[in-house]
C-alpha atoms as a PDB file:
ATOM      1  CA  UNK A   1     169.108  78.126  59.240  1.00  0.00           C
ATOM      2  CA  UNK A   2     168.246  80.867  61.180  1.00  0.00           C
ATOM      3  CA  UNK A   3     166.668  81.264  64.769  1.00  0.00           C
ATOM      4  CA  UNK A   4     163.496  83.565  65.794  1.00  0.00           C
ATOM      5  CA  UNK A   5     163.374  86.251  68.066  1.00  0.00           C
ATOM      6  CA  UNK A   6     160.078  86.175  69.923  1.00  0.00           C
ATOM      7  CA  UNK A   7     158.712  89.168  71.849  1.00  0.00           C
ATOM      8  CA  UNK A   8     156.312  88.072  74.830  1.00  0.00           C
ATOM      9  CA  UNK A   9     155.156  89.560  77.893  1.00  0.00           C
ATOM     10  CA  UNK A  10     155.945  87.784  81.128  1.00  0.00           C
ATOM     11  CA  UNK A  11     154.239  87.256  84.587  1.00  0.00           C
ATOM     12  CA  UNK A  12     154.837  91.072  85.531  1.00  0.00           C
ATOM     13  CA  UNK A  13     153.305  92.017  81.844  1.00  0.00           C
ATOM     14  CA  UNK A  14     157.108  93.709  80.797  1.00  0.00           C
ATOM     15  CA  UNK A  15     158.257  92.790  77.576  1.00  0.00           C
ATOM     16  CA  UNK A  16     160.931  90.049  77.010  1.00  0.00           C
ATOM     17  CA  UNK A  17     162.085  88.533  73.894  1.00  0.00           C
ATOM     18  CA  UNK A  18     163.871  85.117  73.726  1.00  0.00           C
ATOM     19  CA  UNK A  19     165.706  83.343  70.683  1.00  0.00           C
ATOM     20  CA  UNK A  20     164.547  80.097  69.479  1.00  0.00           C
ATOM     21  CA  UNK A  21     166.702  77.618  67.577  1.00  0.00           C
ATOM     22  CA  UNK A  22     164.801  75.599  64.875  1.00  0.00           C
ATOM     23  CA  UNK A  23     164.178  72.806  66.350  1.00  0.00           C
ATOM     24  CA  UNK A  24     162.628  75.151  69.165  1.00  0.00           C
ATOM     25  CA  UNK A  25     165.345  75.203  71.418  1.00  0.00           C
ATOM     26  CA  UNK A  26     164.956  78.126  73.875  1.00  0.00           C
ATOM     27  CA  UNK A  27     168.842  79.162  73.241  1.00  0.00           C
ATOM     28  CA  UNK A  28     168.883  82.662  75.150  1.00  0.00           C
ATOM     29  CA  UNK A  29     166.046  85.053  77.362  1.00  0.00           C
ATOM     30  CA  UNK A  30     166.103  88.549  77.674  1.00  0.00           C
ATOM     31  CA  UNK A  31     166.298  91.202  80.467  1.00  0.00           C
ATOM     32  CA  UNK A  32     162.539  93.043  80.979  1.00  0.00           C
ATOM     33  CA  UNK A  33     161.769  95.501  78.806  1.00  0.00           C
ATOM     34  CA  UNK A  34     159.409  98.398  79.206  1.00  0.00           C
ATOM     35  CA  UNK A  35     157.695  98.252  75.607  1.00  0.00           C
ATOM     36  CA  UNK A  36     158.338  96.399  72.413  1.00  0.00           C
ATOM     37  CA  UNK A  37     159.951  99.029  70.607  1.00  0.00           C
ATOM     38  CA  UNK A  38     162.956  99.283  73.270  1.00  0.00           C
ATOM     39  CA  UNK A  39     162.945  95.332  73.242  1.00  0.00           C
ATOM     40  CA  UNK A  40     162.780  95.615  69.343  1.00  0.00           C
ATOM     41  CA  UNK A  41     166.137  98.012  69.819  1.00  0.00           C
ATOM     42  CA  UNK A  42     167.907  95.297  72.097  1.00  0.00           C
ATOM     43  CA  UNK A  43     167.233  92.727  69.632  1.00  0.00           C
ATOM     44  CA  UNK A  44     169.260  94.675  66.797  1.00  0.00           C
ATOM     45  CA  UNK A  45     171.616  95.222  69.093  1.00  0.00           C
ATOM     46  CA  UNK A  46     172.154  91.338  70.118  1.00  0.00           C
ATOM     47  CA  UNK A  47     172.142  90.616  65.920  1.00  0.00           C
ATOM     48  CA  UNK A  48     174.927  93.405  65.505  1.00  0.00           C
ATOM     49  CA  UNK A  49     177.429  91.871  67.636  1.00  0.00           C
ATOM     50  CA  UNK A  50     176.521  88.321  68.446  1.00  0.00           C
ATOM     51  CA  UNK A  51     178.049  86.944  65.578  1.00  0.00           C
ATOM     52  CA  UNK A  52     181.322  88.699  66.184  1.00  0.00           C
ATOM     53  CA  UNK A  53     181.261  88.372  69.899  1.00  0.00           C
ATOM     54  CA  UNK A  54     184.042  86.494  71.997  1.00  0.00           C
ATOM     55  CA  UNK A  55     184.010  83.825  74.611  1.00  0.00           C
ATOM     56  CA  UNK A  56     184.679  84.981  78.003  1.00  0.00           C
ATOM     57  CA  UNK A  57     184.979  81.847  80.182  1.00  0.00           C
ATOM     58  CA  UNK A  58     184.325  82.951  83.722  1.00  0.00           C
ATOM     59  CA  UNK A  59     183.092  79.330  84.706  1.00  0.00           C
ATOM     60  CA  UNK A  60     185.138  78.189  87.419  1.00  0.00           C
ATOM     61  CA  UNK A  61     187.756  75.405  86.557  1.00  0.00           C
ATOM     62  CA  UNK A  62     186.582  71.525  86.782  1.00  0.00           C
ATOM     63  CA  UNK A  63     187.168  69.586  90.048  1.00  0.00           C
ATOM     64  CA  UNK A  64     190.224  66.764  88.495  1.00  0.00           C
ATOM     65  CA  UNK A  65     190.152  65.363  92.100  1.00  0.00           C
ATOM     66  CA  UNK A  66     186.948  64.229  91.405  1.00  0.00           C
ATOM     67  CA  UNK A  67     188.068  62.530  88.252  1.00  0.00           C
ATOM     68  CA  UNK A  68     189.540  58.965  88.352  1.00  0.00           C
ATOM     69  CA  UNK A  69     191.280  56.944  85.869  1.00  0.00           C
ATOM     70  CA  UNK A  70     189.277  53.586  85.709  1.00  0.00           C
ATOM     71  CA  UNK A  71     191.505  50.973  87.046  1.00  0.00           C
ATOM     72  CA  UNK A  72     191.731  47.379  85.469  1.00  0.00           C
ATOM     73  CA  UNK A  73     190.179  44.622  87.633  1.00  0.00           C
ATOM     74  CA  UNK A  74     192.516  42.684  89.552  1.00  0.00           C
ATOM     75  CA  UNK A  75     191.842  39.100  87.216  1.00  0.00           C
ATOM     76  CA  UNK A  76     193.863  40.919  84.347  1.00  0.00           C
ATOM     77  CA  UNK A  77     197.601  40.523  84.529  1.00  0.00           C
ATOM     78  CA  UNK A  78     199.694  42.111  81.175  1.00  0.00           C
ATOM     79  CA  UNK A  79     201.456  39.415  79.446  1.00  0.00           C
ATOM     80  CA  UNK A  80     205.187  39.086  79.075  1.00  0.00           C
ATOM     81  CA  UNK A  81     206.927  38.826  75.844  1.00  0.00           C
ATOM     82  CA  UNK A  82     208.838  35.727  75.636  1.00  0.00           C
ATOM     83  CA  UNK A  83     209.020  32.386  78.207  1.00  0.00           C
ATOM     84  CA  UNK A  84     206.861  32.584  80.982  1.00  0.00           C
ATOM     85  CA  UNK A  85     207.930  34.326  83.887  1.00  0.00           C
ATOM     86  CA  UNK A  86     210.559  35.944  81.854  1.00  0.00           C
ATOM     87  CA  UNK A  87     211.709  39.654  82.673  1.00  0.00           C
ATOM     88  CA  UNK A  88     213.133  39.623  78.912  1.00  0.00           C
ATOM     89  CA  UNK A  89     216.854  39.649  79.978  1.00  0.00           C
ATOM     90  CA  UNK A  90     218.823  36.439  79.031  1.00  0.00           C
END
């Protein structure tokens, strides 16, 4: 299903239009405007080429260093195939 564009003036009284999801999810927010009909002109615009558009990621890379592989606690010990205390060799 579809989302909604919604024009609304903000605290400065310029015109700004957002896109709802339908759930009502506030998915994107638009630049001011100075009247509905130019607002009216970037919202054709966004419908043009959002559906064609392609990712740019200019997000900086994640932090690995910060990442750690969860160690086992110190009580578990693998077990060894065969007789106890065996390094498999015979």
């Amino acid at each position: 299903m579809a989302g909604t564009f919604e024009l609304f003036a903000d605290e400065d009284s310029r015109i700004r239009f957002r896109l709802v999801a339908p759930d009502g999810t506030v998915l994107a927010v638009s630049g001011q405007y100075p009247d509905k009909y130019q607002a009216a002109a970037a919202i054709e615009d966004v419908r043009e080429c959002a559906g064609t558009g392609l990712i740019s990621d200019l997000a900086p890379a994640p932090n690995l260093a910060r990442t750690r592989t969860p160690k086992r606690p110190h009580h578990v010990r693998p077990r060894l195939a065969g007789k106890a205390n065996s390094l498999g060799a015979a």
